[in-house]
Protein backbone atom coordinates (compact mmCIF):
# COMPACT_ATOMS: atom_id res chain seq x y z
CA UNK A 1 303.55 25.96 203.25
CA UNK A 2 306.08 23.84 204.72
CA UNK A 3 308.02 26.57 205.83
CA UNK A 4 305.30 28.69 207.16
CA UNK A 5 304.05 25.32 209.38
CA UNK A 6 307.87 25.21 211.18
CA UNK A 7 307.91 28.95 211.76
CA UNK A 8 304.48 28.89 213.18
CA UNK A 9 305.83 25.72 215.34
CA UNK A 10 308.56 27.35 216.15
CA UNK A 11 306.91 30.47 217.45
CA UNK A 12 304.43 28.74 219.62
CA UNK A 13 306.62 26.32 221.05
CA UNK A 14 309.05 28.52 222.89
CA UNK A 15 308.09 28.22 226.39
CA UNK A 16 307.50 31.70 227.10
CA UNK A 17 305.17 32.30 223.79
CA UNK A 18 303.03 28.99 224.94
CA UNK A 19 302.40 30.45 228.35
CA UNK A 20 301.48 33.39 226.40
CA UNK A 21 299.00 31.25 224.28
CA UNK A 22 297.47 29.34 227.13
CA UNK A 23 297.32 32.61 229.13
CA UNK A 24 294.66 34.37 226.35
CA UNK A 25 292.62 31.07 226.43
CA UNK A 26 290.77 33.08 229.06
CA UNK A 27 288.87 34.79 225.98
CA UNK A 28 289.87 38.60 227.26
CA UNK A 29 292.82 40.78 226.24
CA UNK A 30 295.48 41.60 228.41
CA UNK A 31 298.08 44.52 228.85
CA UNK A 32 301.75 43.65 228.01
CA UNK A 33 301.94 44.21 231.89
CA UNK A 34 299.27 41.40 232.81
CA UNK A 35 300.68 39.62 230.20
CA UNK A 36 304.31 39.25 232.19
CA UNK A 37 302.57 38.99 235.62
CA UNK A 38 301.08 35.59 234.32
CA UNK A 39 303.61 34.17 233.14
CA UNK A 40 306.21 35.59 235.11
CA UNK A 41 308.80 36.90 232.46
CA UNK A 42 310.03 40.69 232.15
CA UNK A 43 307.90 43.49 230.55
CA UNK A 44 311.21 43.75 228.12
CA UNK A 45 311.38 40.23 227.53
CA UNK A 46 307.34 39.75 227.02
CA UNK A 47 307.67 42.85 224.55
CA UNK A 48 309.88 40.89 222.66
CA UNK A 49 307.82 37.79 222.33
CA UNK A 50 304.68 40.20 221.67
CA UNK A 51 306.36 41.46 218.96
CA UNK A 52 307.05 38.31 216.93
CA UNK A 53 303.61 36.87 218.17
CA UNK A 54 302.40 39.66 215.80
CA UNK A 55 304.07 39.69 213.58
CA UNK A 56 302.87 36.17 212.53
CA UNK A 57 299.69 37.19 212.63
CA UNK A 58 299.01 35.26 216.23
CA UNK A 59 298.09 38.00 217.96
CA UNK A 60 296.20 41.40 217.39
CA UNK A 61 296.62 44.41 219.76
CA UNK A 62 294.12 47.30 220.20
CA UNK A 63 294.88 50.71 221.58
CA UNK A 64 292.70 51.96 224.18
CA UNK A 65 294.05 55.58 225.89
CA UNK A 66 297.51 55.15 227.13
CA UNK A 67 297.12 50.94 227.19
CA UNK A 68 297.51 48.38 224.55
CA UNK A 69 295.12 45.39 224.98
CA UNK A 70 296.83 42.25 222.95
CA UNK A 71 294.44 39.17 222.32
CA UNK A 72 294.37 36.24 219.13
CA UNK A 73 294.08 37.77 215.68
CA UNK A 74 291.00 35.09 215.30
CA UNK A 75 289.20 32.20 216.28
CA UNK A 76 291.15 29.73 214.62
CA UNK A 77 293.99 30.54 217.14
CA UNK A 78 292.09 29.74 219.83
CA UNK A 79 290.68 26.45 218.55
CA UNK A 80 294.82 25.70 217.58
CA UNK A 81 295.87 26.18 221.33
CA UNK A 82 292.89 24.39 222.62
CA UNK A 83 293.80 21.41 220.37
CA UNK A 84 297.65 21.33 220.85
CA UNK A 85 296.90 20.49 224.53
CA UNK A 86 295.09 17.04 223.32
CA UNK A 87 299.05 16.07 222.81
CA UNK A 88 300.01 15.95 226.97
CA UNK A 89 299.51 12.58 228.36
CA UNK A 90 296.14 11.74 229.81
CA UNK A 91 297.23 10.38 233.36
CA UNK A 92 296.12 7.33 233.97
CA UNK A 93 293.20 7.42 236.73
CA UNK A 94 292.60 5.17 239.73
CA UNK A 95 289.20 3.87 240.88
CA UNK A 96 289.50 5.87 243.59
CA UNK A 97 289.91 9.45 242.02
CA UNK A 98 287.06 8.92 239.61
CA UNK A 99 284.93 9.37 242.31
CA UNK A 100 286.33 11.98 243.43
CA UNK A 101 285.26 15.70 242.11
CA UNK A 102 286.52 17.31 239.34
CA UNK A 103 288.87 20.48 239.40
CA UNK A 104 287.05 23.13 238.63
CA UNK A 105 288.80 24.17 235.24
CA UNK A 106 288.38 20.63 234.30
CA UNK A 107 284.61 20.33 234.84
CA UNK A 108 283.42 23.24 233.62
CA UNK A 109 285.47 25.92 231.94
CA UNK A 110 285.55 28.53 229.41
CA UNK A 111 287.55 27.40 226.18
CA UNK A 112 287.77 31.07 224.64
CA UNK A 113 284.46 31.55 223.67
CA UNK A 114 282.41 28.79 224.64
CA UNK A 115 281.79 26.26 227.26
CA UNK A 116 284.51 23.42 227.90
CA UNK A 117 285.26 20.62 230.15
CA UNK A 118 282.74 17.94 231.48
CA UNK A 119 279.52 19.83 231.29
CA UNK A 120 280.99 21.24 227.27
CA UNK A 121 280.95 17.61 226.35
CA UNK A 122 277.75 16.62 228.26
CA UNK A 123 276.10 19.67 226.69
CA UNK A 124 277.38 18.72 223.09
CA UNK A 125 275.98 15.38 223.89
CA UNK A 126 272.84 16.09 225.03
CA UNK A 127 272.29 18.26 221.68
CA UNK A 128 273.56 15.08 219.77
CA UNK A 129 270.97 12.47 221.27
CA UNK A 130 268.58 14.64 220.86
CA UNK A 131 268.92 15.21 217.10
CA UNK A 132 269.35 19.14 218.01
CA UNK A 133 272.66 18.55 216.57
CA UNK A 134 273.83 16.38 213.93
CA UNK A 135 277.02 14.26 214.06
CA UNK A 136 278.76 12.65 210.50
CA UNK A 137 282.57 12.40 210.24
CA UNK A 138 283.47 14.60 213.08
CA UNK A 139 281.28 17.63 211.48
CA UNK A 140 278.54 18.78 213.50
CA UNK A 141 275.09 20.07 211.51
CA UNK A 142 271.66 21.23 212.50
CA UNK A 143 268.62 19.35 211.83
CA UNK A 144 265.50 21.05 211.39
CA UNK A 145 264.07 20.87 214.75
CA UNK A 146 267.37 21.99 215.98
CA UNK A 147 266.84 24.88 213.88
CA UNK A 148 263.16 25.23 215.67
CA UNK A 149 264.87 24.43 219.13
CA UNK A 150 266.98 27.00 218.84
CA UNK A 151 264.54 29.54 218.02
CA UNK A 152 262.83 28.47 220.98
CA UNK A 153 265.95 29.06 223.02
CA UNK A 154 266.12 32.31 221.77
CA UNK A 155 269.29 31.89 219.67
CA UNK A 156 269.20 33.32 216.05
CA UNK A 157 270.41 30.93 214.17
CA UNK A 158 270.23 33.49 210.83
CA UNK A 159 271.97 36.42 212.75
CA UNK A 160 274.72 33.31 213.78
CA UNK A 161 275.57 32.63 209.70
CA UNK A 162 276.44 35.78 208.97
CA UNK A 163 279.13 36.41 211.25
CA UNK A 164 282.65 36.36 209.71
CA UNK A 165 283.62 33.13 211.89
CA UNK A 166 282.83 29.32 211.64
CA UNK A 167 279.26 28.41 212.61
CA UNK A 168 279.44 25.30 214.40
CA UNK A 169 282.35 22.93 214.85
CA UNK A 170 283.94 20.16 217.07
CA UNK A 171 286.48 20.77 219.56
CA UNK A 172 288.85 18.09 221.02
CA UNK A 173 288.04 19.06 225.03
CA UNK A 174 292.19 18.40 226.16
CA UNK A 175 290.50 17.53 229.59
CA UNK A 176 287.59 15.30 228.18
CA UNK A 177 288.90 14.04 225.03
CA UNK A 178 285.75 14.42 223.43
CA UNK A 179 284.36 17.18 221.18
CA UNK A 180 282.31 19.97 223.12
CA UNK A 181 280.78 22.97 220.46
CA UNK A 182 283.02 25.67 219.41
CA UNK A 183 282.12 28.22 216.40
CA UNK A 184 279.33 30.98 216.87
CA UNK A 185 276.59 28.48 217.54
CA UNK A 186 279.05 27.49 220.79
CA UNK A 187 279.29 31.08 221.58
CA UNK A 188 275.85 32.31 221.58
CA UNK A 189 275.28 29.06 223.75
CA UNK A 190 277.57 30.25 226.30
CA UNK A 191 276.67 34.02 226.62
CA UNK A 192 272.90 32.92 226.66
CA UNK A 193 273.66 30.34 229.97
CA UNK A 194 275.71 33.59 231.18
CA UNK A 195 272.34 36.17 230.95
CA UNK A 196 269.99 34.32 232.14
CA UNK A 197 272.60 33.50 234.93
CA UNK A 198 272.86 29.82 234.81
CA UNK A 199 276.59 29.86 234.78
CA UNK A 200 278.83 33.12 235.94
CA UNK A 201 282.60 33.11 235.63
CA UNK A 202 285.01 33.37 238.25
CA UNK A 203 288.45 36.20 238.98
CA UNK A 204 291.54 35.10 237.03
CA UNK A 205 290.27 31.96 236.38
CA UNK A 206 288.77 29.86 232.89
CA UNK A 207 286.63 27.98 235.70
CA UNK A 208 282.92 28.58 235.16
CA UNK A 209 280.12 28.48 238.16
CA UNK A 210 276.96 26.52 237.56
CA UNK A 211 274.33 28.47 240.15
CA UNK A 212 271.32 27.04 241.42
CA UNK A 213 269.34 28.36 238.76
CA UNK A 214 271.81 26.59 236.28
CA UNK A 215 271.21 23.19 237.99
CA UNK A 216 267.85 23.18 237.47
CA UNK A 217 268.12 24.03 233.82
CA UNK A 218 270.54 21.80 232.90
CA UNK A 219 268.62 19.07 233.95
CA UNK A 220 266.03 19.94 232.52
CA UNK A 221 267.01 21.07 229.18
CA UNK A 222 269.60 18.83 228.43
CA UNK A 223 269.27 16.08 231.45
CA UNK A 224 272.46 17.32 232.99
CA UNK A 225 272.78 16.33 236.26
CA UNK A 226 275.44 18.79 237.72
């Protein structure tokens, strides 16, 4: 175990492989090619690193006509890289700049498959205080009128179990440091807010939009004030 930990380490840590990483945070797969546009290496060199990245069972890669789409073998990945970045420094913030707005990535964001950032820990709140969700030793449960809320949301909570994933789990937000809602109960959150078009997500970017619509129903779903 010990030796499979370094290795892992290892193979994440290069510089190269971490820009890799942070690059399929965005939650879609990418070409080798797009792969060594973003983070400006070689296609020979990024085949390299693509090939040990599999081969550790980091990455999966799926064949579609003459291109080969490469993504995170699983979840867990995701939720690893997301974590790691709790480790960089939180600057230290003047008076001043906490008025100021947020950067878009850090306010509201995509973190692989559900929502991050400011309104991902205000939404994980707002769930909390209002018993939707439970909190207990940094494990996040249902109660039973979450279980009737989100019925009423139209989220099937059944249909959510029996996906091969985790249901519902913390994540450390790196911008936040606070938990927002990952697992398959923080997915079918996010896709929901994306069809009925209360967020929408922007080009070549984790950043997420909040549209007028979205505004409205944060507040008054979750008394959001965005």
């Amino acid at each position: 175990m010990e030796d499979q930990f370094i290795k892992a380490a290892g193979l994440i840590g290069d510089a190269t492989r971490a820009a890799i990483m942070w690059t399929l945070l965005d939650g879609r797969a990418f070409t080798a090619t797009e792969l060594s546009v973003a983070v400006n290496t070689s296609p020979q060199n990024m085949s390299m690193h693509l090939g040990k990245l599999l081969e550790a069972n980091l990455l999966t890669v799926e064949k579609q006509g003459r291109h080969k789409y490469y993504r995170f073998s699983s979840k867990e990945v995701a939720y690893v890289v997301e974590a790691m970045a709790n480790l960089i420094p939180k600057p230290e913030i003047s008076s001043k700049k906490k008025t100021e707005n947020y950067l878009p990535i850090k306010y509201c964001r995509t973190c692989y498959d559900h929502l991050a950032g400011k309104i991902g820990v205000a939404l994980a709140d707002s769930l909390i205080n209002q018993k939707i969700i439970i909190e207990k030793n940094n494990i996040f449960e249902i109660s039973p009128e979450g279980e009737k809320w989100f019925s009423d949301f139209g989220i099937n909570l059944e249909e959510a179990q029996k996906q091969k994933r985790i249901f519902l789990k913390p994540c450390l937000d790196w911008s936040e440091r606070r938990n927002h809602i990952a697992g398959s109960v923080g997915t079918l959150l996010l896709n929901k807010m994306l069809e009925q078009d209360w967020i929408r997500r922007t080009k070549d970017s984790r950043a997420i939009i909040i549209t007028g619509k979205g505004e409205k129903e944060f507040l008054k779903n979750f008394k959001i004030v965005v």
